[in-house]
Protein backbone atom coordinates (compact mmCIF):
# COMPACT_ATOMS: atom_id res chain seq x y z
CA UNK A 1 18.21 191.48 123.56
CA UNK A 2 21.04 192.29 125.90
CA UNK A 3 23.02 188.68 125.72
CA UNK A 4 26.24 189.63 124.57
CA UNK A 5 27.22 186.24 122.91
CA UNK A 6 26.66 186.74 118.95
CA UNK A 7 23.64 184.67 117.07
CA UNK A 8 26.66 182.44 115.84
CA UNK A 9 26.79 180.03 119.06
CA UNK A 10 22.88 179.32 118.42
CA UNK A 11 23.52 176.94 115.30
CA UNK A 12 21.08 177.71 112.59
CA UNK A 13 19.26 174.39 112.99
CA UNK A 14 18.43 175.08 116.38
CA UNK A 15 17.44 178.67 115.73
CA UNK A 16 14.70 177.20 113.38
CA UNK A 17 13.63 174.51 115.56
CA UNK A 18 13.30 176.61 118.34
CA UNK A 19 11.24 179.12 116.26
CA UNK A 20 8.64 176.04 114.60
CA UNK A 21 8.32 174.88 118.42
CA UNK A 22 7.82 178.40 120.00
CA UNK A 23 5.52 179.36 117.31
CA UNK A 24 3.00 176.46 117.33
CA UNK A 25 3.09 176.54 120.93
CA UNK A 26 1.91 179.97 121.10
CA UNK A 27 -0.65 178.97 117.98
CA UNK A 28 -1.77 175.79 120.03
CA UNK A 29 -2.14 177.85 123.19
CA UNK A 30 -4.29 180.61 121.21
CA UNK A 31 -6.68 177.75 119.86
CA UNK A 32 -6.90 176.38 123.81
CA UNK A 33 -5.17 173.34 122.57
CA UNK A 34 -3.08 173.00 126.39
CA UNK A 35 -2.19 169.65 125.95
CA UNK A 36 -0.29 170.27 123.00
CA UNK A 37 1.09 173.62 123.96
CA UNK A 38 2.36 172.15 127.08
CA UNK A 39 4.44 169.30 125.06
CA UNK A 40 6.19 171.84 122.57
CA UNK A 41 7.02 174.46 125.45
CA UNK A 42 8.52 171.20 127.23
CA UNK A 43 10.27 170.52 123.72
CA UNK A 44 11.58 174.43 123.25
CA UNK A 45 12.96 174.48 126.90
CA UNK A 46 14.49 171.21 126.40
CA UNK A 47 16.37 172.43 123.02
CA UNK A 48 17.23 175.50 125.06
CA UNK A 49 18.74 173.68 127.58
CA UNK A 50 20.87 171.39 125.86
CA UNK A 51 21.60 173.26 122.44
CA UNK A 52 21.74 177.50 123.26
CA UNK A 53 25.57 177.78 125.03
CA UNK A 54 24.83 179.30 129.05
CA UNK A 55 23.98 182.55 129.30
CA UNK A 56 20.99 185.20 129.53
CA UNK A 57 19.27 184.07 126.12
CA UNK A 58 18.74 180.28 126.81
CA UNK A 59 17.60 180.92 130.54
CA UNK A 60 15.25 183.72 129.31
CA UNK A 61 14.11 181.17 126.31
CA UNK A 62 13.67 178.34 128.86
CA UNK A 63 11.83 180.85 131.58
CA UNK A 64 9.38 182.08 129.50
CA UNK A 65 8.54 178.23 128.11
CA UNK A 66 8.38 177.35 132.06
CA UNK A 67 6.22 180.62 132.89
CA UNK A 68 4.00 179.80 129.16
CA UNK A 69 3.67 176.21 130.33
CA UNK A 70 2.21 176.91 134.02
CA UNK A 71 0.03 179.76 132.65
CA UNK A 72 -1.78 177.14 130.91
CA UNK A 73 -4.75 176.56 130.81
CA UNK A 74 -5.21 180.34 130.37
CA UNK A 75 -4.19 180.55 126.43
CA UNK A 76 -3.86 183.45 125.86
CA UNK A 77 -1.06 184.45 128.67
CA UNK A 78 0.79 181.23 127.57
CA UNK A 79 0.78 182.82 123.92
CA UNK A 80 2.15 185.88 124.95
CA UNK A 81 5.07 184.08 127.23
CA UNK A 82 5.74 181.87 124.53
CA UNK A 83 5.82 185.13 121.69
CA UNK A 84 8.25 186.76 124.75
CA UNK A 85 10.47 184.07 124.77
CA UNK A 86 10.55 183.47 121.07
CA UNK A 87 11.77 186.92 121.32
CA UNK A 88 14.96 185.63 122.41
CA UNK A 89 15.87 183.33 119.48
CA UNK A 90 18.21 184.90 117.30
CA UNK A 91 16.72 185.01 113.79
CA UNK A 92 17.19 181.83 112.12
């Protein structure tokens, strides 16, 4: 990770919920579930947006749940872009 803002401006509550969104997306995209994988990569980007200060981590979070979301219906690249961008949340 080469954002230089410390894991203190993503509150720990959003941390976590990105991580339970990212992480059942990537699930729901693995089982070929694309209806629900689309939804929570919608969800994740949206938390992004509005809760992870600007800066390289929330547009590389909310790129890779744009790039997961229009690789669907091909699971399996969605669950890797979703695993890259929950890369990019800080450890809750």
């Amino acid at each position: 990770m080469s954002d230089d803002r410390p894991t203190e401006d993503v509150p720990h509550d959003v941390r976590a919920a990105l991580t339970q969104l990212l992480e059942k997306a990537r699930d729901a995209a693995t089982d070929g579930d694309t209806e629900t994988a689309a939804a929570l990569l919608e969800t994740a980007g949206t938390v992004a947006a509005n809760k992870i200060p600007p800066g390289e981590r929330r547009d590389r979070i909310r790129r890779g749940c744009e790039t997961a979301r229009d690789a669907l219906p091909d699971g399996d690249l969605a669950a890797a872009y979703a695993a890259a961008a929950l890369g990019y949340v800080p450890e809750a």
